[in-house]
PDB file of N, CA and C in Angstrom:
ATOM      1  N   UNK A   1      95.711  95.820 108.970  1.00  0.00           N
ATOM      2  CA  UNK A   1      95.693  94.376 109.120  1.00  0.00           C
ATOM      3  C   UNK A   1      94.249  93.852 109.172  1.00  0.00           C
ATOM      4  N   UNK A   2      92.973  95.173 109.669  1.00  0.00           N
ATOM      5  CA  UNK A   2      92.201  94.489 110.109  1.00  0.00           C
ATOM      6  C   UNK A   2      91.082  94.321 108.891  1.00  0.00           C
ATOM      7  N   UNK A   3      91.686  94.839 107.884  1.00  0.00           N
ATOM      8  CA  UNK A   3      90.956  95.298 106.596  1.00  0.00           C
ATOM      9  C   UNK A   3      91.427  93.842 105.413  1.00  0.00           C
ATOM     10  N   UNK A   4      92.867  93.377 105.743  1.00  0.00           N
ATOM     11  CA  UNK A   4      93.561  92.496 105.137  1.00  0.00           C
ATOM     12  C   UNK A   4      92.620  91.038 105.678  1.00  0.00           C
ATOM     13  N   UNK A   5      92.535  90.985 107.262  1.00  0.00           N
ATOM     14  CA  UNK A   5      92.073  90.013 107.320  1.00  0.00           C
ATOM     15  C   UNK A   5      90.433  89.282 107.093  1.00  0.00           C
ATOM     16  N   UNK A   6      89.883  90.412 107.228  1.00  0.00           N
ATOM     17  CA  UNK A   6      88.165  90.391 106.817  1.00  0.00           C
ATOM     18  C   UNK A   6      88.269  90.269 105.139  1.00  0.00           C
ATOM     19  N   UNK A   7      88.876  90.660 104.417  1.00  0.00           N
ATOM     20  CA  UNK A   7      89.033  90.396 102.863  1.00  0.00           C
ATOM     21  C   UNK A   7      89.604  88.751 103.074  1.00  0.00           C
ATOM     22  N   UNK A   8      90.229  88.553 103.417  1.00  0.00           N
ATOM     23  CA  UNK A   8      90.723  86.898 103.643  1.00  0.00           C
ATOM     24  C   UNK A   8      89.209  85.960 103.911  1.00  0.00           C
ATOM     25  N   UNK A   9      88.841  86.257 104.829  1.00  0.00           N
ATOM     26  CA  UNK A   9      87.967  85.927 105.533  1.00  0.00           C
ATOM     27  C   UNK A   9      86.382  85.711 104.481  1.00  0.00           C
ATOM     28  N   UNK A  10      86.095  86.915 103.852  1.00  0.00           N
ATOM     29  CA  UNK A  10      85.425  86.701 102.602  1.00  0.00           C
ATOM     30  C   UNK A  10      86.001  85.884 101.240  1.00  0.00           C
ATOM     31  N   UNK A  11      87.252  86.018 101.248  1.00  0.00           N
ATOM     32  CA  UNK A  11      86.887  84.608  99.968  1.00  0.00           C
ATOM     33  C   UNK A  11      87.118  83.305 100.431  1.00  0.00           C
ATOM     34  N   UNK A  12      86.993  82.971 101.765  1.00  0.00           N
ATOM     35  CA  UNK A  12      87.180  81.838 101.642  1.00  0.00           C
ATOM     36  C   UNK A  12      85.355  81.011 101.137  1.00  0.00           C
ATOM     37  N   UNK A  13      85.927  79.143 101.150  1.00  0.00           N
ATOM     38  CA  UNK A  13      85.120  78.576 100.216  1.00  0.00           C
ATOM     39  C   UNK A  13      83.666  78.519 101.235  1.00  0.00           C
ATOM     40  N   UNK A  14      82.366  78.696 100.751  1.00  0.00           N
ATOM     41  CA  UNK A  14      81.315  78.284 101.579  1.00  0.00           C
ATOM     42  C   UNK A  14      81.459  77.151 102.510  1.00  0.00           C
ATOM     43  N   UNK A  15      80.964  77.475 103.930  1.00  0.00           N
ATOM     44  CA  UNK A  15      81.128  76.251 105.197  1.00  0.00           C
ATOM     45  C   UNK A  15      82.534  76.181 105.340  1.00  0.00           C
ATOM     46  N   UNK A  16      83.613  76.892 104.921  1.00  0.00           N
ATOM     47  CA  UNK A  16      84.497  76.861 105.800  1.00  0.00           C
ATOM     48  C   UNK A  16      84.931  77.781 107.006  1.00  0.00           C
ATOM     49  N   UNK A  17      85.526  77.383 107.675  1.00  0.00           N
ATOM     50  CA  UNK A  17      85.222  77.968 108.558  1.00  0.00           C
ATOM     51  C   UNK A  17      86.901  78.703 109.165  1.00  0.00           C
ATOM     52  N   UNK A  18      87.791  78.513 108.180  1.00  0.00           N
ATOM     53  CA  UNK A  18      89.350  78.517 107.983  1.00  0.00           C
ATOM     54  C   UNK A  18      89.564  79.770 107.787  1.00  0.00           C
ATOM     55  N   UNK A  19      90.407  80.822 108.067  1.00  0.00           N
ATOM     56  CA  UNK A  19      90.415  82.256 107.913  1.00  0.00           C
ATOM     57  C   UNK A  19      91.798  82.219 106.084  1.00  0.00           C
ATOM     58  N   UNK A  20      92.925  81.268 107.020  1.00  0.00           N
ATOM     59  CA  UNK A  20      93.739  81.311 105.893  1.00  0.00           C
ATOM     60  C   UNK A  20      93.455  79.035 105.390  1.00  0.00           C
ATOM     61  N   UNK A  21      93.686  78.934 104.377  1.00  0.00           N
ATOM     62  CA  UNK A  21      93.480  77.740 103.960  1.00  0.00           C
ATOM     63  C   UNK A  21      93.486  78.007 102.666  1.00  0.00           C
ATOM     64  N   UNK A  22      93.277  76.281 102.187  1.00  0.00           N
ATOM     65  CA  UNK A  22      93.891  75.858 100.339  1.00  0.00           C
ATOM     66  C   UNK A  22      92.695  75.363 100.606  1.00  0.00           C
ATOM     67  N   UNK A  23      91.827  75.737  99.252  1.00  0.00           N
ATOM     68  CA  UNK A  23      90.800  75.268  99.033  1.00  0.00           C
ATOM     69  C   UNK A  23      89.955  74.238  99.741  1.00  0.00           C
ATOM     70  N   UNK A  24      89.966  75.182 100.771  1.00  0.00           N
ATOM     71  CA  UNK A  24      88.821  74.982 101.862  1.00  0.00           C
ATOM     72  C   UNK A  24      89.762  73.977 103.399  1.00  0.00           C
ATOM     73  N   UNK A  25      90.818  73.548 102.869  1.00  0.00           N
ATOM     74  CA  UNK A  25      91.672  72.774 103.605  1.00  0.00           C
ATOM     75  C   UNK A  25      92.609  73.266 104.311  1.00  0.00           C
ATOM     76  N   UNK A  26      92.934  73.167 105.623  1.00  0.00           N
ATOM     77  CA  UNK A  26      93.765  73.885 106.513  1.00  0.00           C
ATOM     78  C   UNK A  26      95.213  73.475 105.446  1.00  0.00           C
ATOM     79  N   UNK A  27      95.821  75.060 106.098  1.00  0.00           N
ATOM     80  CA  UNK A  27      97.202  74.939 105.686  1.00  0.00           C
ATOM     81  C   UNK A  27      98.471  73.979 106.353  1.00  0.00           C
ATOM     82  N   UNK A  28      99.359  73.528 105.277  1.00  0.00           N
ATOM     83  CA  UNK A  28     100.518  72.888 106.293  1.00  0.00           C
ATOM     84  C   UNK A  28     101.139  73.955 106.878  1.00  0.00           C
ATOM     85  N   UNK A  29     102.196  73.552 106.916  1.00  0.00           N
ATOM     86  CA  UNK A  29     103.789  74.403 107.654  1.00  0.00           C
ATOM     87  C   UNK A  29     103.944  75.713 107.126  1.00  0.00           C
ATOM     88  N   UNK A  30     103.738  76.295 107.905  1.00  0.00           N
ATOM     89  CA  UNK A  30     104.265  77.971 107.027  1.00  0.00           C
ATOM     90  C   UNK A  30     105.404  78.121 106.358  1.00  0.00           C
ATOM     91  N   UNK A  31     106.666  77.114 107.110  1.00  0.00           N
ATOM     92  CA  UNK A  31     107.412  77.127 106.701  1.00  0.00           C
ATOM     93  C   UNK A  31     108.265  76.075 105.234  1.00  0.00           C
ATOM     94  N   UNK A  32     107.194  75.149 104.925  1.00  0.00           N
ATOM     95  CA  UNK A  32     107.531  74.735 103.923  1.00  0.00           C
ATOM     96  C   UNK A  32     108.377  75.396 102.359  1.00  0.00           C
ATOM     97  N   UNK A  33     107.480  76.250 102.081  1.00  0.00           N
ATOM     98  CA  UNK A  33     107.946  77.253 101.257  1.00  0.00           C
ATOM     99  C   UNK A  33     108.682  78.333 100.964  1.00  0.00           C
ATOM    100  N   UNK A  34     109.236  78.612 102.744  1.00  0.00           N
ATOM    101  CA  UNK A  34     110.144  79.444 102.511  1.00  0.00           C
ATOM    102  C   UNK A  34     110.974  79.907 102.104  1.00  0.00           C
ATOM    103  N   UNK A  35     112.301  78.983 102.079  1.00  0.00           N
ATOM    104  CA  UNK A  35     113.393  78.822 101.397  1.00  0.00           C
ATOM    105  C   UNK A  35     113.502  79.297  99.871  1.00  0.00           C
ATOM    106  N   UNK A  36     112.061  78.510  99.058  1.00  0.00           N
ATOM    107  CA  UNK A  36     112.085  78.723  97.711  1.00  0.00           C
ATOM    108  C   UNK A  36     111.424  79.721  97.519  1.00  0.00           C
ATOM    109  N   UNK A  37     110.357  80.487  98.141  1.00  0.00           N
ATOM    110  CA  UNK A  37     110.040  81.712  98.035  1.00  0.00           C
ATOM    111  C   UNK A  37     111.101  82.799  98.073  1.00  0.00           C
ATOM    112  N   UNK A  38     111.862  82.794  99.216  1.00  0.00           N
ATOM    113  CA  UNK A  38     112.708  83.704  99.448  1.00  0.00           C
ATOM    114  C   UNK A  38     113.931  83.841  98.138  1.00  0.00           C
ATOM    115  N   UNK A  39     114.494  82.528  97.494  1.00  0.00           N
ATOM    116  CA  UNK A  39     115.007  82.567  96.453  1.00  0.00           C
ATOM    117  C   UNK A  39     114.357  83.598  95.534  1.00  0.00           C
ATOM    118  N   UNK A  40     113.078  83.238  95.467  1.00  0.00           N
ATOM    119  CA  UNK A  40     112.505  83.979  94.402  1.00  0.00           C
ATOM    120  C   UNK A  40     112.310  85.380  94.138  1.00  0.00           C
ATOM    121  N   UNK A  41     112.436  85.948  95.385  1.00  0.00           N
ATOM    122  CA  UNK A  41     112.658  87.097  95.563  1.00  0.00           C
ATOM    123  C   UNK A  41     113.476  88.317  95.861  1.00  0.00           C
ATOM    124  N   UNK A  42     114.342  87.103  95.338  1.00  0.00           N
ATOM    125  CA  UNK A  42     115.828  87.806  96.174  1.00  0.00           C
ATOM    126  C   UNK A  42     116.486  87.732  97.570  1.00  0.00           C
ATOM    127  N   UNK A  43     115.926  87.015  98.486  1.00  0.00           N
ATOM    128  CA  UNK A  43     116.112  87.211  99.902  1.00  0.00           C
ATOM    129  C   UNK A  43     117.012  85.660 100.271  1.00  0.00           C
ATOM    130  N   UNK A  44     117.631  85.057  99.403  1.00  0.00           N
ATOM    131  CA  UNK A  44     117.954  83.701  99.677  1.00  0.00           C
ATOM    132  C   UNK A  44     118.926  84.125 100.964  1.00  0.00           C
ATOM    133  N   UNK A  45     118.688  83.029 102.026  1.00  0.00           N
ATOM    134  CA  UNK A  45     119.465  82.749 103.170  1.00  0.00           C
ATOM    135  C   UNK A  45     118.583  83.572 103.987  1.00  0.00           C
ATOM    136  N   UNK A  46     117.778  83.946 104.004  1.00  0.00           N
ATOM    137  CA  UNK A  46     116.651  84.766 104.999  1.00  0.00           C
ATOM    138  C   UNK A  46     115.857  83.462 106.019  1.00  0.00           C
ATOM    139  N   UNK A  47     115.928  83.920 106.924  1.00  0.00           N
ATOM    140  CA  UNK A  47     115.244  82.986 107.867  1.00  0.00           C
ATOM    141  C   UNK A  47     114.159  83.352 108.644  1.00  0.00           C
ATOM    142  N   UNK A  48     113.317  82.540 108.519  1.00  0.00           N
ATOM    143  CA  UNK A  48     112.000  82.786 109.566  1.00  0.00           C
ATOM    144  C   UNK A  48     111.696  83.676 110.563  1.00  0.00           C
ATOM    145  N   UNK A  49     113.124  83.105 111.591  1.00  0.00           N
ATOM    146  CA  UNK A  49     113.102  83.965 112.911  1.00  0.00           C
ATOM    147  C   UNK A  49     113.694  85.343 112.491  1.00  0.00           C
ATOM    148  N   UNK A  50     114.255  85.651 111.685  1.00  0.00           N
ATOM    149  CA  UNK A  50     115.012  86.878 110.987  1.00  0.00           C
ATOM    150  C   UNK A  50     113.707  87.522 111.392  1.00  0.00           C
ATOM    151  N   UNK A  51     112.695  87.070 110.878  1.00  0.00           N
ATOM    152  CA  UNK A  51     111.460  88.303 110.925  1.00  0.00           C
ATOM    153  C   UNK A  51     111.193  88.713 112.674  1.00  0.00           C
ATOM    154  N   UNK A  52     111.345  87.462 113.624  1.00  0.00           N
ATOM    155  CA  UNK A  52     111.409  87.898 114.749  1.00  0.00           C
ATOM    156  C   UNK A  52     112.134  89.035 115.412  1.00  0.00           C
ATOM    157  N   UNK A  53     113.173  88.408 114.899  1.00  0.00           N
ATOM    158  CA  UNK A  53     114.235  89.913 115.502  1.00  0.00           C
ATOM    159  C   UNK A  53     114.143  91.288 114.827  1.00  0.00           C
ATOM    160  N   UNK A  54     113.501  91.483 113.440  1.00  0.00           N
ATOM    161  CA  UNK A  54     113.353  92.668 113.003  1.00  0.00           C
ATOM    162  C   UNK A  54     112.034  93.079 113.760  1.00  0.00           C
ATOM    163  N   UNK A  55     111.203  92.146 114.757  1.00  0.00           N
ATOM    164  CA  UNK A  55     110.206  92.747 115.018  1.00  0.00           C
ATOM    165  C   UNK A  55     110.444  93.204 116.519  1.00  0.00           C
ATOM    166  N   UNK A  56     111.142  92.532 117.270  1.00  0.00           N
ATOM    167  CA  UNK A  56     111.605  92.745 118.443  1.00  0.00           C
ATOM    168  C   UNK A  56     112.470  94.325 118.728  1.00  0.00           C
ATOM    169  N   UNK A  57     113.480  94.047 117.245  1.00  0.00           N
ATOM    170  CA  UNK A  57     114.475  95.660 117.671  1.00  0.00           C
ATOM    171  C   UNK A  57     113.191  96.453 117.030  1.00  0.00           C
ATOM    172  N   UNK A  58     112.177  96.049 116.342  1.00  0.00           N
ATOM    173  CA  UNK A  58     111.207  97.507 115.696  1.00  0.00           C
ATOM    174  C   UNK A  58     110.726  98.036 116.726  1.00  0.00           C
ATOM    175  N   UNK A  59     110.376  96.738 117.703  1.00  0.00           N
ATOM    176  CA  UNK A  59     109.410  97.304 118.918  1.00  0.00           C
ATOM    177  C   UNK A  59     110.194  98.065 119.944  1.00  0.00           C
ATOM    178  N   UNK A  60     111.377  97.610 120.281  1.00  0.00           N
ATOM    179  CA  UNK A  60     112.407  98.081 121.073  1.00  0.00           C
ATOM    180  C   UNK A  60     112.702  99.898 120.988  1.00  0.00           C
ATOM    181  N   UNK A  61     112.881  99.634 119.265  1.00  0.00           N
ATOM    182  CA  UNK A  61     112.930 100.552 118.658  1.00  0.00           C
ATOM    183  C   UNK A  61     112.085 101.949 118.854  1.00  0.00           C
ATOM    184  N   UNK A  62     110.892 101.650 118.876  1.00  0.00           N
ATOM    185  CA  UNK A  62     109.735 102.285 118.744  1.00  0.00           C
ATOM    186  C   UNK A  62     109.406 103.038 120.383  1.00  0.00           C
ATOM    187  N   UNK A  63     109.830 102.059 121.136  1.00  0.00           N
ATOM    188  CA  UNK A  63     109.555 102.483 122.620  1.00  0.00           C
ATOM    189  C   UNK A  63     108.411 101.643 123.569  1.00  0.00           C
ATOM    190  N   UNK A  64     108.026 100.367 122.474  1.00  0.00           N
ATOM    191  CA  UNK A  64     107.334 100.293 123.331  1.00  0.00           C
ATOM    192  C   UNK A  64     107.306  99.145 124.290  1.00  0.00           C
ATOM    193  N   UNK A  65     106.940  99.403 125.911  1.00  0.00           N
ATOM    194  CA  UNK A  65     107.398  98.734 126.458  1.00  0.00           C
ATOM    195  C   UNK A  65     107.703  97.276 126.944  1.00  0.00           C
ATOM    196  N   UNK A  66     108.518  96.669 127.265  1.00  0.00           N
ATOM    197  CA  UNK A  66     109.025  95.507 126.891  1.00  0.00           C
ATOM    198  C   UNK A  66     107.863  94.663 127.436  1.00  0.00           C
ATOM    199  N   UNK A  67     107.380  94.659 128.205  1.00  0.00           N
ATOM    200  CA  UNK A  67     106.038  93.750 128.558  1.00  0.00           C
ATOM    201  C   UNK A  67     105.103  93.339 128.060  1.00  0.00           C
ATOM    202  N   UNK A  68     104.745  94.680 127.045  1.00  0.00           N
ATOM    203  CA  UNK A  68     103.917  94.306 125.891  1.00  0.00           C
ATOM    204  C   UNK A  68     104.213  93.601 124.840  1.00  0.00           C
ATOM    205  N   UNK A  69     105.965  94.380 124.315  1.00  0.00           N
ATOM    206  CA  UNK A  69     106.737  93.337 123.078  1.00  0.00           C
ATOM    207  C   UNK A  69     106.514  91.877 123.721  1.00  0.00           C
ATOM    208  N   UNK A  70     106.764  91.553 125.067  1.00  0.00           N
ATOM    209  CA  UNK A  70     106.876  89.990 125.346  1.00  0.00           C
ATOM    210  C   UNK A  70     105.570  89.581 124.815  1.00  0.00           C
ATOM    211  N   UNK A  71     104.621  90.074 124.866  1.00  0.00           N
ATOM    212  CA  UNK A  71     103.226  89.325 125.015  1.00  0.00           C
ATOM    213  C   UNK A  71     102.973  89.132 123.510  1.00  0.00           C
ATOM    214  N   UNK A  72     103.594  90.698 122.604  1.00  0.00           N
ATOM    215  CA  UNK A  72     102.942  90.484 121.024  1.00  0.00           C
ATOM    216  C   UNK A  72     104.178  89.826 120.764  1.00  0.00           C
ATOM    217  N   UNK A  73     105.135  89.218 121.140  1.00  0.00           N
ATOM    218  CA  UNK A  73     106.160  88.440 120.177  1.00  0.00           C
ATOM    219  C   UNK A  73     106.142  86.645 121.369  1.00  0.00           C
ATOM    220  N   UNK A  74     105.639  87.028 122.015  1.00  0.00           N
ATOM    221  CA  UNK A  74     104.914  85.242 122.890  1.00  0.00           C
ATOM    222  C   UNK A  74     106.505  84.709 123.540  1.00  0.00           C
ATOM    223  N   UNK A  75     107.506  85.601 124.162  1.00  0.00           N
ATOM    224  CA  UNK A  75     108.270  85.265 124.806  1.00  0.00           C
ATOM    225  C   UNK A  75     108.013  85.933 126.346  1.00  0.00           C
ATOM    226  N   UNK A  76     108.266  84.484 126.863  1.00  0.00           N
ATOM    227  CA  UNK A  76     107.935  84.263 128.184  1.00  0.00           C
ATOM    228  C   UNK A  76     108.899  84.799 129.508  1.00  0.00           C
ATOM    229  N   UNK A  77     110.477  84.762 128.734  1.00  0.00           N
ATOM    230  CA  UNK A  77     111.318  85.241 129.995  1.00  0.00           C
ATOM    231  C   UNK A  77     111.958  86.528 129.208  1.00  0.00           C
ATOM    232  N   UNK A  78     112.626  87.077 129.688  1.00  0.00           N
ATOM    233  CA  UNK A  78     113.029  88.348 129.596  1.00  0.00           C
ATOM    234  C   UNK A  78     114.490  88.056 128.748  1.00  0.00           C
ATOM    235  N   UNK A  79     115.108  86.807 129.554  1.00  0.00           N
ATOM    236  CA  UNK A  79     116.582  86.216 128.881  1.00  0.00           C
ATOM    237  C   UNK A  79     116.348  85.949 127.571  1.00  0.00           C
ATOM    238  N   UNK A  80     115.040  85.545 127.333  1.00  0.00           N
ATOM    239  CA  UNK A  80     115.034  84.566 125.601  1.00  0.00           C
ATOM    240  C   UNK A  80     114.820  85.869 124.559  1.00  0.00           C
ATOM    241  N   UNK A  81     114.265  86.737 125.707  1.00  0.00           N
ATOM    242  CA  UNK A  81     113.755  88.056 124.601  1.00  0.00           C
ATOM    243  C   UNK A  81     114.613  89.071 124.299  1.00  0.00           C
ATOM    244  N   UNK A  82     116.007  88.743 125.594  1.00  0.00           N
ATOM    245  CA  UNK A  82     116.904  89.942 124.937  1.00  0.00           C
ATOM    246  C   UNK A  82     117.775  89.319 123.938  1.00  0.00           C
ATOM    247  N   UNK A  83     117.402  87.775 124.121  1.00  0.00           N
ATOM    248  CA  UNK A  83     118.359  87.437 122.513  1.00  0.00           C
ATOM    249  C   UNK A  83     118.160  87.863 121.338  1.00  0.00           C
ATOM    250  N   UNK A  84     116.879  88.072 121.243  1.00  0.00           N
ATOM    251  CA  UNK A  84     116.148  88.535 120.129  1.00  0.00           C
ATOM    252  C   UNK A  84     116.655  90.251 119.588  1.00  0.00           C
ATOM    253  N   UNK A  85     116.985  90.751 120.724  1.00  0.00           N
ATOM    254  CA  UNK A  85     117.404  92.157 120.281  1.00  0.00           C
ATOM    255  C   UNK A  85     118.349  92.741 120.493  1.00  0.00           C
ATOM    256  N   UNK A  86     119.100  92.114 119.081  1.00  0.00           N
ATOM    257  CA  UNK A  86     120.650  92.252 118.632  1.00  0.00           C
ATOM    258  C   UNK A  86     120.634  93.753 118.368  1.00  0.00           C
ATOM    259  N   UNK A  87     121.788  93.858 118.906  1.00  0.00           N
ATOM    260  CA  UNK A  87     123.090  95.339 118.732  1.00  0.00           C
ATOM    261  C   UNK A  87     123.343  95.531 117.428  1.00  0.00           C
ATOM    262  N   UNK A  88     123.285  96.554 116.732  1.00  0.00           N
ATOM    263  CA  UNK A  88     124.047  96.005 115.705  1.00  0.00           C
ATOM    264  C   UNK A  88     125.093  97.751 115.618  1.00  0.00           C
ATOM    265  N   UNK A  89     126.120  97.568 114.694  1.00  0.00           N
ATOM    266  CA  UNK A  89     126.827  98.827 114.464  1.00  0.00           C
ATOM    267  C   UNK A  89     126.382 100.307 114.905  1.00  0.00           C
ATOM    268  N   UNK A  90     125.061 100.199 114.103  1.00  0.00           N
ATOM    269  CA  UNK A  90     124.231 101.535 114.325  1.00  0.00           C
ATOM    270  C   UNK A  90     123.903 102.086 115.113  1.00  0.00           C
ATOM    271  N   UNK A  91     123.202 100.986 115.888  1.00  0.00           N
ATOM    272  CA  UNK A  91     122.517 101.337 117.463  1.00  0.00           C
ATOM    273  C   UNK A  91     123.962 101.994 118.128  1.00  0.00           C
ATOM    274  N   UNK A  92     125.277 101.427 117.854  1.00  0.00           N
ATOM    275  CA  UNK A  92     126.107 101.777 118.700  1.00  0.00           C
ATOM    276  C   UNK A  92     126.464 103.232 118.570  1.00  0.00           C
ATOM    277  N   UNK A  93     126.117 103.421 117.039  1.00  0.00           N
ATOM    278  CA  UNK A  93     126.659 104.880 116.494  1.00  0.00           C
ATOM    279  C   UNK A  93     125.625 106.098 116.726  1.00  0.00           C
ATOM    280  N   UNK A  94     124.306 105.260 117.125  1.00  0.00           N
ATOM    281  CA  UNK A  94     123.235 106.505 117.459  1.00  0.00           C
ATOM    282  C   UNK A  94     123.341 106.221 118.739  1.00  0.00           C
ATOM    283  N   UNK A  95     124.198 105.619 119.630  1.00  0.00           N
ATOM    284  CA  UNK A  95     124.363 105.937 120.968  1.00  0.00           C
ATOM    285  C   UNK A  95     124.957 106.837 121.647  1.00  0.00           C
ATOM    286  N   UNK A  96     125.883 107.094 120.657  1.00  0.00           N
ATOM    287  CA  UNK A  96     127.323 107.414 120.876  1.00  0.00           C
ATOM    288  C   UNK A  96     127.081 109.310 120.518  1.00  0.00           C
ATOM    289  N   UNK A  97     125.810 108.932 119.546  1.00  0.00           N
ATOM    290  CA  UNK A  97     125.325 110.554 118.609  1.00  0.00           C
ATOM    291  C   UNK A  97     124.613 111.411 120.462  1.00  0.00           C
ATOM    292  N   UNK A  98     123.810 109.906 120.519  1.00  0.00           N
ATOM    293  CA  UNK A  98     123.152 111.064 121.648  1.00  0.00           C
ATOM    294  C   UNK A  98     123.673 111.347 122.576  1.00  0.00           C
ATOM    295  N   UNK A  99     124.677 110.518 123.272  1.00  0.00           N
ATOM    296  CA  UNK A  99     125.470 110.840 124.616  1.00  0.00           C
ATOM    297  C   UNK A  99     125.999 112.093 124.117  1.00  0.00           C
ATOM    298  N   UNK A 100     126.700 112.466 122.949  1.00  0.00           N
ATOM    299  CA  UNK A 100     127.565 113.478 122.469  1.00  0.00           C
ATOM    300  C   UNK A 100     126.501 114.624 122.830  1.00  0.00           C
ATOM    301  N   UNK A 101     125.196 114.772 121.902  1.00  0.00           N
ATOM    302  CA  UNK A 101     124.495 115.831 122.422  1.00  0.00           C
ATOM    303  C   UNK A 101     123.542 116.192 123.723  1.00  0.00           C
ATOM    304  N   UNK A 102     123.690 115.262 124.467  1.00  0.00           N
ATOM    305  CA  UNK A 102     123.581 115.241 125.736  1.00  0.00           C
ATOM    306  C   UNK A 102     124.512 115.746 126.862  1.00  0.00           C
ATOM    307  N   UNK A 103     125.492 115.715 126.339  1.00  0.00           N
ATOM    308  CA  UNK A 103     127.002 116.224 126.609  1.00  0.00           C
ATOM    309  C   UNK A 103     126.765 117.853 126.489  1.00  0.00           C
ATOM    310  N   UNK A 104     127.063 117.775 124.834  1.00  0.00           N
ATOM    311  CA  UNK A 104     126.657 119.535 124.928  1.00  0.00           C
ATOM    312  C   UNK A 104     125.865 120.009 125.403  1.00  0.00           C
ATOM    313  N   UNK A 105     124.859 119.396 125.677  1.00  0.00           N
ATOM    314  CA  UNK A 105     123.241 120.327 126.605  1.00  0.00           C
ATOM    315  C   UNK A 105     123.828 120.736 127.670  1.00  0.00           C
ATOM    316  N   UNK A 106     124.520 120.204 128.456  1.00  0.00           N
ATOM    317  CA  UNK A 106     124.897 119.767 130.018  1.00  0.00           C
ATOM    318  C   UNK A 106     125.654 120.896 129.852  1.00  0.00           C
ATOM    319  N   UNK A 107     126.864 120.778 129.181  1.00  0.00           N
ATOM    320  CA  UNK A 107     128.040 121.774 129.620  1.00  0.00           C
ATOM    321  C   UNK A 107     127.665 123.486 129.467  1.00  0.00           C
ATOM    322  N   UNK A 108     126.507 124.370 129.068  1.00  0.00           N
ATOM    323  CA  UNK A 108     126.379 125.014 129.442  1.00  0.00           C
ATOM    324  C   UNK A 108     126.083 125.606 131.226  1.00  0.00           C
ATOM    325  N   UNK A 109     125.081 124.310 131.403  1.00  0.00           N
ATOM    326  CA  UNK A 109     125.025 124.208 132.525  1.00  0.00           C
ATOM    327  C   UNK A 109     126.219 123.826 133.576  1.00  0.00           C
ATOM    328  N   UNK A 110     127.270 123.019 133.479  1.00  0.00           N
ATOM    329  CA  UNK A 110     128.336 123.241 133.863  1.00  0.00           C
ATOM    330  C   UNK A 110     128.503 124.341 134.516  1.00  0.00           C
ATOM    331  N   UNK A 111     129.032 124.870 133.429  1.00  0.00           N
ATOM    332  CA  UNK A 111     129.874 126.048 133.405  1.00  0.00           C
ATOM    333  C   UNK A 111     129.442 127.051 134.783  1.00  0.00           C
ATOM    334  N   UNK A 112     127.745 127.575 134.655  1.00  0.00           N
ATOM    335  CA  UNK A 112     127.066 128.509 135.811  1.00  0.00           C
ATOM    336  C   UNK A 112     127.048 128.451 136.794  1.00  0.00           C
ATOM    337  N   UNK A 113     127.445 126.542 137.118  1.00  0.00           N
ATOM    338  CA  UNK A 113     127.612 126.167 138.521  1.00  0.00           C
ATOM    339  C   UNK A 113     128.976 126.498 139.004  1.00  0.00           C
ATOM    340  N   UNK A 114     129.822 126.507 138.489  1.00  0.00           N
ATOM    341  CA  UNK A 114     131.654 126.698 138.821  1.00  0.00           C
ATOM    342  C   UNK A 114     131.673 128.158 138.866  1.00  0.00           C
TER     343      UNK A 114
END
């Protein structure tokens, strides 16, 4: 990222002082263009915050801890942030994988105690 943004940073126009900008002029709405970008690429019906929540379960995902996800995704309570990190089928089916082999670990041990 930090290589992406110093290349940004060099072309912009002399005396500006804008990292991202249109010829030399701050940008509007990020979100202006979305919609028709996303058409363009195949992604029609994709939404903004979509990217939130793929970043929330990545981080979730990843392990790392939720205090930090709050701070790099700028949610303030804990309630707004577990909205963000939807369940989906899978999670349920790699839950279900590990309890199972967690299961088998155990029952040897079982057994030595009886």
């Amino acid at each position: 990222m930090m290589g992406w943004l110093e290349r940004q940073w060099k072309c912009r126009k002399p005396g500006c002082d804008l990292v991202f900008h249109w010829e030399g002029r701050p940008l509007g709405s990020h979100l202006k263009g979305w919609d028709r970008a996303c058409v363009v690429v195949g992604l029609e019906g994709l939404h903004f915050h979509d990217l939130r929540r793929s970043a929330i379960r990545n981080m979730e995902r990843a392990g790392i801890p939720r205090n930090v996800a709050m701070q790099i995704s700028g949610h303030r309570t804990e309630s707004v942030y577990r909205r963000y990190d939807i369940v989906v089928e899978g999670d349920l089916k790699s839950a279900g994988e590990r309890l199972a082999a967690y299961q088998r670990q155990q029952a040897p041990k079982l057994r030595k105690v009886k």
